[in-house]
PDB file of N, CA and C in Angstrom:
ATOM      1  N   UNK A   1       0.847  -1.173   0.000  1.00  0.00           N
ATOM      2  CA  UNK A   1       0.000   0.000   0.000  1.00  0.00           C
ATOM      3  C   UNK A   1       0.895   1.240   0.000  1.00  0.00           C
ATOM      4  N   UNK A   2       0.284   2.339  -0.533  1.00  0.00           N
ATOM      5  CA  UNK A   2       0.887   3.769  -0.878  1.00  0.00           C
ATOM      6  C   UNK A   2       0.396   4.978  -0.394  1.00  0.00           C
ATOM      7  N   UNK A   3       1.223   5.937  -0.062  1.00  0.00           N
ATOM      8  CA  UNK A   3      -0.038   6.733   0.613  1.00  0.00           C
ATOM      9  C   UNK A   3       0.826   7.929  -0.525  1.00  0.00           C
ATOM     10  N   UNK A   4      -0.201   9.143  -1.027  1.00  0.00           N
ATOM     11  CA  UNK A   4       0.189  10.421  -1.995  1.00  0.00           C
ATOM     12  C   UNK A   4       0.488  11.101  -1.323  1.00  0.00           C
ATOM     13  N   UNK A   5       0.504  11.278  -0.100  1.00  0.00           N
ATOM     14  CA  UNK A   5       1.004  12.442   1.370  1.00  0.00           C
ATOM     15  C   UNK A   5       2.380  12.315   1.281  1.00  0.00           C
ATOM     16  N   UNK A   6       2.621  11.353   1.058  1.00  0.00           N
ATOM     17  CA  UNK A   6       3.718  10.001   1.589  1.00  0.00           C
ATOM     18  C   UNK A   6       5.347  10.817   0.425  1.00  0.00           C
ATOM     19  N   UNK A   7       6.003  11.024   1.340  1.00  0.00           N
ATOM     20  CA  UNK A   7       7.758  11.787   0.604  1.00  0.00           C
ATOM     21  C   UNK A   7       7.736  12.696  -0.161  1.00  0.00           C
ATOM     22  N   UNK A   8       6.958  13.609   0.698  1.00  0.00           N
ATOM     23  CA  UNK A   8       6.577  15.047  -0.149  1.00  0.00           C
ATOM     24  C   UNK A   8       7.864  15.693  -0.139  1.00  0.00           C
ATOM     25  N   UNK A   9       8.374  16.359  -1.239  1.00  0.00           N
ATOM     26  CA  UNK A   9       9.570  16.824  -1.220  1.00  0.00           C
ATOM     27  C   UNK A   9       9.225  18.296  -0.579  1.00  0.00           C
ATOM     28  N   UNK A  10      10.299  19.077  -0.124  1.00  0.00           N
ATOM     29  CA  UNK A  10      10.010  20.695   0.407  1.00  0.00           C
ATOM     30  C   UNK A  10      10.484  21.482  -1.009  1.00  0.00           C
ATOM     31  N   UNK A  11      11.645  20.901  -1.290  1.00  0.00           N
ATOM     32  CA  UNK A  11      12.121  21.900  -2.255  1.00  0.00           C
ATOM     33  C   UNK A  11      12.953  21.514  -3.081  1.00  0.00           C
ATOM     34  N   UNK A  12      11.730  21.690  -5.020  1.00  0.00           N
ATOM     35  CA  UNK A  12      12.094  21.322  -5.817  1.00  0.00           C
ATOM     36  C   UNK A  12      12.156  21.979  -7.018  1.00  0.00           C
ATOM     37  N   UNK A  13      13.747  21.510  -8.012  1.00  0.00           N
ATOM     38  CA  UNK A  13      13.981  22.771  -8.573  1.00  0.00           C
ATOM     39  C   UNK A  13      13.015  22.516  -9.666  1.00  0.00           C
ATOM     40  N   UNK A  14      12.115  21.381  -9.829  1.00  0.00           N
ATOM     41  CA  UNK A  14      11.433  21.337 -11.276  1.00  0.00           C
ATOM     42  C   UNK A  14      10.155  20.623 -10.509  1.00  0.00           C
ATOM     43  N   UNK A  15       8.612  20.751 -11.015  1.00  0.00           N
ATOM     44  CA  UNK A  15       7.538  20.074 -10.975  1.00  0.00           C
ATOM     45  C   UNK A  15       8.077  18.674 -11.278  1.00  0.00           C
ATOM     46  N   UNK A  16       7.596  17.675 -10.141  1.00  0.00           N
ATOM     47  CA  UNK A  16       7.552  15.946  -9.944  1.00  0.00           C
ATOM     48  C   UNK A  16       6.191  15.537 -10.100  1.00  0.00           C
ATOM     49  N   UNK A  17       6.461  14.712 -11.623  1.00  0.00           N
ATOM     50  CA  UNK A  17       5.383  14.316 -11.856  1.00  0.00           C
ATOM     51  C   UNK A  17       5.685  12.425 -11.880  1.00  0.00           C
ATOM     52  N   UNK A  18       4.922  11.974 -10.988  1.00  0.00           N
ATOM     53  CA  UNK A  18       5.400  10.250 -10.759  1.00  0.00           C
ATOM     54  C   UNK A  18       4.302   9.368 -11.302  1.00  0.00           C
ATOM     55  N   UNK A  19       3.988   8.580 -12.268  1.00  0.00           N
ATOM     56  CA  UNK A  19       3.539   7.766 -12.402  1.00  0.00           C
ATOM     57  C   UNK A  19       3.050   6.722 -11.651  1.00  0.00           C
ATOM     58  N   UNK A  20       1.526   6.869 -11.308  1.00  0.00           N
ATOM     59  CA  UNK A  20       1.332   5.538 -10.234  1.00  0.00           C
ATOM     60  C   UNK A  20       0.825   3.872 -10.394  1.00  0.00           C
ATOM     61  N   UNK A  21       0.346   4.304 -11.757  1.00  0.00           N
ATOM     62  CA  UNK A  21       0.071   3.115 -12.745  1.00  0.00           C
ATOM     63  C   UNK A  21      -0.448   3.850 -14.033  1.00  0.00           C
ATOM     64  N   UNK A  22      -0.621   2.516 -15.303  1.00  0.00           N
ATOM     65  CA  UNK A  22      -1.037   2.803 -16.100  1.00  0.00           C
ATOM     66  C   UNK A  22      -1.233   1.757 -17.002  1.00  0.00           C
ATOM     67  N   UNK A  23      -1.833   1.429 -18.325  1.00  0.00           N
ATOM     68  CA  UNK A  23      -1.791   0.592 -19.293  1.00  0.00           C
ATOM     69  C   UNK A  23      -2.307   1.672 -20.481  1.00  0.00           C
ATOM     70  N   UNK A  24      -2.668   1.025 -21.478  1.00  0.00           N
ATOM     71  CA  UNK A  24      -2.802   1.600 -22.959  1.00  0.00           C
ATOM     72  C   UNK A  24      -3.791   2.421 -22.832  1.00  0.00           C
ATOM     73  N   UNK A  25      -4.927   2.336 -22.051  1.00  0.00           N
ATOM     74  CA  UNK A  25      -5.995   2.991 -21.980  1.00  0.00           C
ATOM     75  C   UNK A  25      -5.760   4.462 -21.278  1.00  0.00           C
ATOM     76  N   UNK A  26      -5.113   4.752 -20.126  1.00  0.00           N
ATOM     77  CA  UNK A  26      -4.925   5.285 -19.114  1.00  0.00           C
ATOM     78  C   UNK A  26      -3.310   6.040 -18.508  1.00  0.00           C
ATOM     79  N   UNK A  27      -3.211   6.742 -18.188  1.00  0.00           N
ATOM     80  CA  UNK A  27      -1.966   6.703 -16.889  1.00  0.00           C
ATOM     81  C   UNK A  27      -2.374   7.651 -15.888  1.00  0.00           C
ATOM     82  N   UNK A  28      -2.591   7.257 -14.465  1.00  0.00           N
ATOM     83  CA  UNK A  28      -2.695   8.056 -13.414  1.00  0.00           C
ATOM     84  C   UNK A  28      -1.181   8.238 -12.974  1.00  0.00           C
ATOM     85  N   UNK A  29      -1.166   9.653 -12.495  1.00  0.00           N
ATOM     86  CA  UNK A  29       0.381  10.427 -11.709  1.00  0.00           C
ATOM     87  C   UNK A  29      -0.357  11.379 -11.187  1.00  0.00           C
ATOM     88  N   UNK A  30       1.227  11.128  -9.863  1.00  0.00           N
ATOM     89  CA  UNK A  30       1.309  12.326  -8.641  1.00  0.00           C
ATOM     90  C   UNK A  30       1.951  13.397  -9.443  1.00  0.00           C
ATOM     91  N   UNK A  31       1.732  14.583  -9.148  1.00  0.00           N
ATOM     92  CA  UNK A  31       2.136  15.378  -9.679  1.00  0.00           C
ATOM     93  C   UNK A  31       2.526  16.662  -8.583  1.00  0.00           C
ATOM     94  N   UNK A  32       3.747  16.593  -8.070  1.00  0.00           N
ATOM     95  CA  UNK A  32       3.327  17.872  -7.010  1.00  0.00           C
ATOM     96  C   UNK A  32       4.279  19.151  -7.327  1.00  0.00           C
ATOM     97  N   UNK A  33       4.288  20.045  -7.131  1.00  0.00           N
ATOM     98  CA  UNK A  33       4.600  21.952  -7.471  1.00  0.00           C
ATOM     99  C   UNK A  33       5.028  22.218  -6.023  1.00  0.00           C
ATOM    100  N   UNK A  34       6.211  22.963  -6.461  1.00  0.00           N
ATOM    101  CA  UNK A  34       5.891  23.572  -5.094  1.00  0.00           C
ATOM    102  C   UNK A  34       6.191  25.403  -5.551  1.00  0.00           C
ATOM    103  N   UNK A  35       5.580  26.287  -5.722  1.00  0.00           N
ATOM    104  CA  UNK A  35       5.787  27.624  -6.201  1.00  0.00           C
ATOM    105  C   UNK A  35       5.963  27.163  -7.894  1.00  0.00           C
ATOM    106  N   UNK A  36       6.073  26.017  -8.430  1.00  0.00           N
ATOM    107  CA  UNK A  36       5.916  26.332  -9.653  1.00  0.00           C
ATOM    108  C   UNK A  36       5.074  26.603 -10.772  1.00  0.00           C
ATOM    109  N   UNK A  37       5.404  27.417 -11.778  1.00  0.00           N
ATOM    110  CA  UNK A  37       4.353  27.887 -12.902  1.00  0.00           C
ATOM    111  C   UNK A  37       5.026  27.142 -14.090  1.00  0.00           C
ATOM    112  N   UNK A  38       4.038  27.624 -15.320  1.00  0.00           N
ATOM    113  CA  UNK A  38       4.545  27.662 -17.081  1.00  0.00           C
ATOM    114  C   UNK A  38       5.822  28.591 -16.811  1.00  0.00           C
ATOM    115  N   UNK A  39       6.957  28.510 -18.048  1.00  0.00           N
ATOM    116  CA  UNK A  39       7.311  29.177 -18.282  1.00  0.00           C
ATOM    117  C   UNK A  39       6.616  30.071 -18.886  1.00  0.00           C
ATOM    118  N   UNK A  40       7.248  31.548 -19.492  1.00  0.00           N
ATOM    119  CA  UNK A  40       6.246  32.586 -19.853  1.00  0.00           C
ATOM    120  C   UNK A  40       6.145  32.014 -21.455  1.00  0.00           C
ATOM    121  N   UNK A  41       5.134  32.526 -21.845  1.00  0.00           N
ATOM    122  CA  UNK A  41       4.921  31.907 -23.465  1.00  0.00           C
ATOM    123  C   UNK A  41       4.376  30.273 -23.618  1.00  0.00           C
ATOM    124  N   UNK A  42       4.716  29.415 -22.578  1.00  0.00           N
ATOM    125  CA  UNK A  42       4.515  28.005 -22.941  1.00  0.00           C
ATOM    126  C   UNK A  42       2.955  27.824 -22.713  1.00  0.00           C
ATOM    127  N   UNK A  43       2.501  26.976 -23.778  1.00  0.00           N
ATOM    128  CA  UNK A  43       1.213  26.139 -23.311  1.00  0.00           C
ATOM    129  C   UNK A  43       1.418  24.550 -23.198  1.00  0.00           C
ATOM    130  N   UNK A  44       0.776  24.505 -22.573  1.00  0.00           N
ATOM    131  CA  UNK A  44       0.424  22.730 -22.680  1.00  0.00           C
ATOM    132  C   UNK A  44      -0.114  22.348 -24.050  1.00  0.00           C
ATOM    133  N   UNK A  45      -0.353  21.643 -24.390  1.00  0.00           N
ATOM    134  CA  UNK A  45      -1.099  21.392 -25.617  1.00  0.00           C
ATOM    135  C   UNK A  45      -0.655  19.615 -25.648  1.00  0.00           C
ATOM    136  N   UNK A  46      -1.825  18.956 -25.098  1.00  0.00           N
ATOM    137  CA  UNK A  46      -1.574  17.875 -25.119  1.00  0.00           C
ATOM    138  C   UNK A  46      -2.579  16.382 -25.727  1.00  0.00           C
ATOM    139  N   UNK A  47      -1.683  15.526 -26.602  1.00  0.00           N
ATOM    140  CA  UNK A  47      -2.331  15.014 -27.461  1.00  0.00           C
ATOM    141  C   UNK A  47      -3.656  14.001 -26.493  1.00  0.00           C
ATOM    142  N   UNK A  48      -3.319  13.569 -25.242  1.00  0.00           N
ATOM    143  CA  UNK A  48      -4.657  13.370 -24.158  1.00  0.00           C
ATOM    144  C   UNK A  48      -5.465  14.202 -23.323  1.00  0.00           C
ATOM    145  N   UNK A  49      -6.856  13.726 -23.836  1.00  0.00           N
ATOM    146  CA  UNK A  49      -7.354  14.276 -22.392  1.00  0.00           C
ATOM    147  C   UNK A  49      -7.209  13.961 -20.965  1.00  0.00           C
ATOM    148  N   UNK A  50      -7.159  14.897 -19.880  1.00  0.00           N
ATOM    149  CA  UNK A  50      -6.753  15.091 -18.881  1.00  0.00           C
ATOM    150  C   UNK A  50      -7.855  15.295 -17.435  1.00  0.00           C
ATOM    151  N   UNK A  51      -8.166  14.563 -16.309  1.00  0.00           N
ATOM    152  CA  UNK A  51      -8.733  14.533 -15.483  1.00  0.00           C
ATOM    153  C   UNK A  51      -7.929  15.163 -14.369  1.00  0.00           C
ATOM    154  N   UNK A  52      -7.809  16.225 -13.495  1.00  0.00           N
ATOM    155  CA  UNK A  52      -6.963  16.551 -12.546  1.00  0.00           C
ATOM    156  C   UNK A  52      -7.267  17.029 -11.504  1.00  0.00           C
ATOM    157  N   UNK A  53      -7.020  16.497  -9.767  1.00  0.00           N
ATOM    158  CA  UNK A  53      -8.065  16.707  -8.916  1.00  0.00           C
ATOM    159  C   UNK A  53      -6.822  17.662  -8.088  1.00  0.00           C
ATOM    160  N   UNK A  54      -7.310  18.683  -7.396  1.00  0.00           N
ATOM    161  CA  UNK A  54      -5.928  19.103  -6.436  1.00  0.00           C
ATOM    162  C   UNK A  54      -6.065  18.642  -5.253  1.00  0.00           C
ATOM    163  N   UNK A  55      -5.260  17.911  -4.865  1.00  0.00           N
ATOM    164  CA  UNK A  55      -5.332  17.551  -3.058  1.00  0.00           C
ATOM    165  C   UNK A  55      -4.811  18.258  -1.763  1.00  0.00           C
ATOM    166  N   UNK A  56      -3.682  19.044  -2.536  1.00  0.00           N
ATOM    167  CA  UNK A  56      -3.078  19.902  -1.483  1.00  0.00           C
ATOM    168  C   UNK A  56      -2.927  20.663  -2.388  1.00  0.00           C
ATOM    169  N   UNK A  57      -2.560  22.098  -1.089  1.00  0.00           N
ATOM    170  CA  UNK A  57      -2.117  23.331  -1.630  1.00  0.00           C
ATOM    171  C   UNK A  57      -3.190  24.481  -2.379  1.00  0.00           C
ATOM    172  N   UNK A  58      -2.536  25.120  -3.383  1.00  0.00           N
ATOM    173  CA  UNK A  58      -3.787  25.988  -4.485  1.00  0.00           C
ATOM    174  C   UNK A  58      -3.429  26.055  -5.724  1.00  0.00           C
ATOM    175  N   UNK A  59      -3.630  26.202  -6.712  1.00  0.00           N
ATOM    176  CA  UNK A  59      -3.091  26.344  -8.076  1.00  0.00           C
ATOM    177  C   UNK A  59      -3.878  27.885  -8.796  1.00  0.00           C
ATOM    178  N   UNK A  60      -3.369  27.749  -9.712  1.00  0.00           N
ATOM    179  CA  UNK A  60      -4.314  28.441 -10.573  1.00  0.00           C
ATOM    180  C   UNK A  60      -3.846  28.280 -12.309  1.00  0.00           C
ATOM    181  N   UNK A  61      -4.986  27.795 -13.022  1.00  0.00           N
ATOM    182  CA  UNK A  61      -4.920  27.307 -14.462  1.00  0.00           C
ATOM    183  C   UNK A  61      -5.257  27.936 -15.461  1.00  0.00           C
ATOM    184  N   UNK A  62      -4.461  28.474 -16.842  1.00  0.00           N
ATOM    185  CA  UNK A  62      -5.309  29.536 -17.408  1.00  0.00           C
ATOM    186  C   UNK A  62      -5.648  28.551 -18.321  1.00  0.00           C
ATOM    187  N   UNK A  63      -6.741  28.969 -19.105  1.00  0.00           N
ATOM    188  CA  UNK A  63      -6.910  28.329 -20.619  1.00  0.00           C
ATOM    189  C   UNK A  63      -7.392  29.275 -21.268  1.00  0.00           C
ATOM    190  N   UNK A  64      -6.521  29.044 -22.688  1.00  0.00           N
ATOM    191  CA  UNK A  64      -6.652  30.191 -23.915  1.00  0.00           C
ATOM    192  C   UNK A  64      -7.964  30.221 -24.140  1.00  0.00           C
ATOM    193  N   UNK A  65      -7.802  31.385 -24.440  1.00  0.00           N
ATOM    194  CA  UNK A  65      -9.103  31.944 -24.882  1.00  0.00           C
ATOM    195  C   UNK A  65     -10.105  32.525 -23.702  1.00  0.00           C
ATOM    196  N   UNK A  66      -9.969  32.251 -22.471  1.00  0.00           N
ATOM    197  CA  UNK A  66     -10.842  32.230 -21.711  1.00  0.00           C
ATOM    198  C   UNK A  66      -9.611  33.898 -20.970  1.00  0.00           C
ATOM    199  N   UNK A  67     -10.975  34.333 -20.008  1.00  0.00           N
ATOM    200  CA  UNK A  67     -10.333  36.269 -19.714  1.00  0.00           C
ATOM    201  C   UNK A  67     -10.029  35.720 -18.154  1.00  0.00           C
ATOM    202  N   UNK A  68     -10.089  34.576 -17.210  1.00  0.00           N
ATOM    203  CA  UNK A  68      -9.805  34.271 -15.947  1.00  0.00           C
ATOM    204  C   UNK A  68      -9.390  33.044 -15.350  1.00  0.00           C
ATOM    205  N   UNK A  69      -7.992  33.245 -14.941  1.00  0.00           N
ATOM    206  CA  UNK A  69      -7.577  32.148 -14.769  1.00  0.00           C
ATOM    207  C   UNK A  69      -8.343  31.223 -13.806  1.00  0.00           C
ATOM    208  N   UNK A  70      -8.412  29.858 -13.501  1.00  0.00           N
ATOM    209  CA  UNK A  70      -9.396  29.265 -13.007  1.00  0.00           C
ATOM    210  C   UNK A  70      -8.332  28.753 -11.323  1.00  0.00           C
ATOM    211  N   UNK A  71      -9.195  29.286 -10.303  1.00  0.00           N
ATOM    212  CA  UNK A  71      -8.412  29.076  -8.862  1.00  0.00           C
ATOM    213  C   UNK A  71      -8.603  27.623  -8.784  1.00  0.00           C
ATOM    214  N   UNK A  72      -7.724  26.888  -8.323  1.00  0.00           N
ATOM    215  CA  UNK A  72      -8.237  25.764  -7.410  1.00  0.00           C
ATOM    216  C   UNK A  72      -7.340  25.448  -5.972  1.00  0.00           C
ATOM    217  N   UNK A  73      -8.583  24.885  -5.442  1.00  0.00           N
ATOM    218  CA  UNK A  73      -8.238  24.669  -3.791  1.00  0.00           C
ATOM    219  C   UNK A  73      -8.458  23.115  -3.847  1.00  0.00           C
ATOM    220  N   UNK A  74      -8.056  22.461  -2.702  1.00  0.00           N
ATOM    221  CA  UNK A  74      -8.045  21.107  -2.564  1.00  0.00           C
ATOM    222  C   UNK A  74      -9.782  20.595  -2.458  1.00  0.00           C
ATOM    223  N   UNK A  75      -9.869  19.104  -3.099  1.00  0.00           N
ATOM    224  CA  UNK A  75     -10.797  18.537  -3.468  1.00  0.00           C
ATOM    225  C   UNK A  75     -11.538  19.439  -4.854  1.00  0.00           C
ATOM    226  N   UNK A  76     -11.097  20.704  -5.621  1.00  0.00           N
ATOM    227  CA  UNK A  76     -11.706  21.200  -6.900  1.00  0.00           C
ATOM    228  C   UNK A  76     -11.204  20.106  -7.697  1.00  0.00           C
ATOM    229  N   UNK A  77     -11.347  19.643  -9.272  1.00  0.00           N
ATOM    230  CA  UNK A  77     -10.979  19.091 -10.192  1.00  0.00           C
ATOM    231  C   UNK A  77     -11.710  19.562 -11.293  1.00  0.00           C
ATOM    232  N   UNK A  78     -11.036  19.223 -12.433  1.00  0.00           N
ATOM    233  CA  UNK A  78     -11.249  19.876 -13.354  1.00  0.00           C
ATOM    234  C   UNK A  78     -11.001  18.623 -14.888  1.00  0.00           C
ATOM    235  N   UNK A  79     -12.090  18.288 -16.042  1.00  0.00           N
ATOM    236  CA  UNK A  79     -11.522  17.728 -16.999  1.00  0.00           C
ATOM    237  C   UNK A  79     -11.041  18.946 -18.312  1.00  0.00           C
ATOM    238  N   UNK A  80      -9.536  18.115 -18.434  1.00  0.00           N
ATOM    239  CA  UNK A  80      -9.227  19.254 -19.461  1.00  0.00           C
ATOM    240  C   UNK A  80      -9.141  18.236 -20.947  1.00  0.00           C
ATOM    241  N   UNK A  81      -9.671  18.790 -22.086  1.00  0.00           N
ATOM    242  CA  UNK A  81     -10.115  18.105 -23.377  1.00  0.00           C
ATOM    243  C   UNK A  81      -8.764  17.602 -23.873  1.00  0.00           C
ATOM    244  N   UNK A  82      -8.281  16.825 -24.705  1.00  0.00           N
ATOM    245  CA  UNK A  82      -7.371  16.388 -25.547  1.00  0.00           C
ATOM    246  C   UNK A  82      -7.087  18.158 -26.309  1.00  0.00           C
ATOM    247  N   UNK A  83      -5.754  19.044 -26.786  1.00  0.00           N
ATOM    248  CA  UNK A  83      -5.390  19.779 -27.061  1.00  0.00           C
ATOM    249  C   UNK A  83      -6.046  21.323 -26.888  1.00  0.00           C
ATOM    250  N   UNK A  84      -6.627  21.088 -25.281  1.00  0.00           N
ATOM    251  CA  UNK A  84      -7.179  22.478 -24.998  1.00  0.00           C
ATOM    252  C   UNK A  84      -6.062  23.538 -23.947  1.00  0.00           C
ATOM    253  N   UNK A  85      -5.120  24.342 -25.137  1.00  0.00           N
ATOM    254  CA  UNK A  85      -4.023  24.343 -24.850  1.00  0.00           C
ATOM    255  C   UNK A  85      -4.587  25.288 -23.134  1.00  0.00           C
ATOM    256  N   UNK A  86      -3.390  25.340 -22.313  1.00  0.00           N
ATOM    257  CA  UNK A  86      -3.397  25.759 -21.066  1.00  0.00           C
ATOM    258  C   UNK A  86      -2.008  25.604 -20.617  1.00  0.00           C
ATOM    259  N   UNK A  87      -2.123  26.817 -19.418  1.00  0.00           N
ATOM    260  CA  UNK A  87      -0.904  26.744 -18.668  1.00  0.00           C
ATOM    261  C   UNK A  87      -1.273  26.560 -16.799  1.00  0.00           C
ATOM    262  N   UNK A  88       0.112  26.437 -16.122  1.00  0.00           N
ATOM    263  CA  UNK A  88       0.252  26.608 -14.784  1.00  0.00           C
ATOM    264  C   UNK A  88       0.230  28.271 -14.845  1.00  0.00           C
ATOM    265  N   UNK A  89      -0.697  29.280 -13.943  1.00  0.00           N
ATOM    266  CA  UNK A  89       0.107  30.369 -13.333  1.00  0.00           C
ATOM    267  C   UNK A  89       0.729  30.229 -12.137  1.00  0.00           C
ATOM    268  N   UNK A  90       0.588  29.798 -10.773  1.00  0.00           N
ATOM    269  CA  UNK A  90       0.993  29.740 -10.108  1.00  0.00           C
ATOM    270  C   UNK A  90       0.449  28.332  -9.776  1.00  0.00           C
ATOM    271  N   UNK A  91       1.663  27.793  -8.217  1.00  0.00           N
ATOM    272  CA  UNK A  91       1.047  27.297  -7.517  1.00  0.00           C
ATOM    273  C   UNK A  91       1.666  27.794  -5.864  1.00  0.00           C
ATOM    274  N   UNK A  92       0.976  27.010  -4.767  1.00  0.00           N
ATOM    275  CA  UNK A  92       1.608  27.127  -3.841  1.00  0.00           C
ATOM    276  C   UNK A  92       2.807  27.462  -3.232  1.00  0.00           C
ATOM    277  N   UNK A  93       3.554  28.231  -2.958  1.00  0.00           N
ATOM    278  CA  UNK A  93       5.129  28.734  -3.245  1.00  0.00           C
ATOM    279  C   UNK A  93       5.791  27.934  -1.407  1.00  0.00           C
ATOM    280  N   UNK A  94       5.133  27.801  -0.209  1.00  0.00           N
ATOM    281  CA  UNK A  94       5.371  27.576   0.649  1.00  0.00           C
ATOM    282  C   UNK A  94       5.220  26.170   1.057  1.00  0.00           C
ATOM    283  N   UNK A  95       4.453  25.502   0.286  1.00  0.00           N
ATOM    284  CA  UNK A  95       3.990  24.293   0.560  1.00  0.00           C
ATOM    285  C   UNK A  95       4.001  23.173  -0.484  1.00  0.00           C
ATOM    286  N   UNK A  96       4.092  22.248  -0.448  1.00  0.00           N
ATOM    287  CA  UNK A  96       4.017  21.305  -1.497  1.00  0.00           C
ATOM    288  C   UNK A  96       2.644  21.121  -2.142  1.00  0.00           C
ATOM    289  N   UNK A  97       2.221  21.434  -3.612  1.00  0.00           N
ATOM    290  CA  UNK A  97       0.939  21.100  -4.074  1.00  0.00           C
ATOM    291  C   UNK A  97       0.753  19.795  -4.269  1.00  0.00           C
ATOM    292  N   UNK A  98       0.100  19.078  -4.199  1.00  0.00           N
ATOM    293  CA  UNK A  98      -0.201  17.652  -4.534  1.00  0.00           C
ATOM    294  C   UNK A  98      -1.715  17.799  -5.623  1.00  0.00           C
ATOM    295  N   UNK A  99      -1.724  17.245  -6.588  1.00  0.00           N
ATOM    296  CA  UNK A  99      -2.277  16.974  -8.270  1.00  0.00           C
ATOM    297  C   UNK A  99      -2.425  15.178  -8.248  1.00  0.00           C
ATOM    298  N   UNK A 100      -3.465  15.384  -8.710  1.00  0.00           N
ATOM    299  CA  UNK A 100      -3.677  13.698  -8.942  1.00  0.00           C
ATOM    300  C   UNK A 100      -4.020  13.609 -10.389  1.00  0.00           C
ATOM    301  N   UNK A 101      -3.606  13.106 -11.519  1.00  0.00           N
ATOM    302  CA  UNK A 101      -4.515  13.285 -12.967  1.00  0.00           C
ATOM    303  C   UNK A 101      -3.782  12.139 -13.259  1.00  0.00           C
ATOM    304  N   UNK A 102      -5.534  11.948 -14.427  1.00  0.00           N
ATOM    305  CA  UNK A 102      -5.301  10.522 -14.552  1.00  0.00           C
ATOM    306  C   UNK A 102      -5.875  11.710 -16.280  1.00  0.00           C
ATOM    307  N   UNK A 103      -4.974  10.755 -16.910  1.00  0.00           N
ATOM    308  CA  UNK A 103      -4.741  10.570 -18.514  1.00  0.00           C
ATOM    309  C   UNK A 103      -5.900   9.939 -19.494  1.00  0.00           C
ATOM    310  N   UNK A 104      -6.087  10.101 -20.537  1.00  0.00           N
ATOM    311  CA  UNK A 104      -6.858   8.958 -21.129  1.00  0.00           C
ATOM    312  C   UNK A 104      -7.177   9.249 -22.466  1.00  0.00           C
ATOM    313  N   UNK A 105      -8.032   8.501 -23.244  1.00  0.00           N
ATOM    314  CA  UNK A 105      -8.282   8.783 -24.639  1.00  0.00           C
ATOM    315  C   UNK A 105      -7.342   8.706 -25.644  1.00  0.00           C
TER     316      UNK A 105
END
């Protein structure tokens, strides 16, 4: 058994994103931030759609086209479409964020 609480790092120079299983259909990962964003200019743009729940911490997500970035606090989630480009603006800068998303399509 595993716990996602479980070897939270304090301080990391890049977003840890860990794989917790997966097969052809799927991949669920931990994903945790701690103060990190997009670089400036980058989007995501990704060939799966994306399920992503926050467990710790806060984030905040922009997606093009849209005039407000979207807050989230722990237990919000959000499905994001197969190539609905988006970025990180912030996350938590003091604390470790913890992200759960599971992959698919």
């Amino acid at each position: 058994m595993n716990n996602l609480f479980a070897d939270l790092p304090n301080d990391l120079p890049e977003e840890l994103v860990e794989t917790i299983t997966q097969n052809k259909h799927f991949r669920i990962e931990r994903i945790i931030s701690t103060g990190h964003s997009s670089p400036e200019g980058f989007w995501y743009d990704q060939d799966k759609s994306e399920w992503v729940i926050l467990l710790k911490g806060e984030a905040q997500l922009f997606f093009e086209g849209e005039e407000q970035p979207v807050h989230m606090k722990p237990g919000d989630y959000i499905n994001i479409p197969a190539h609905h480009r988006h970025r990180v603006e912030w996350t938590t800068p003091d604390e470790p964020t913890v992200w759960l998303g599971v992959r698919y399509g």
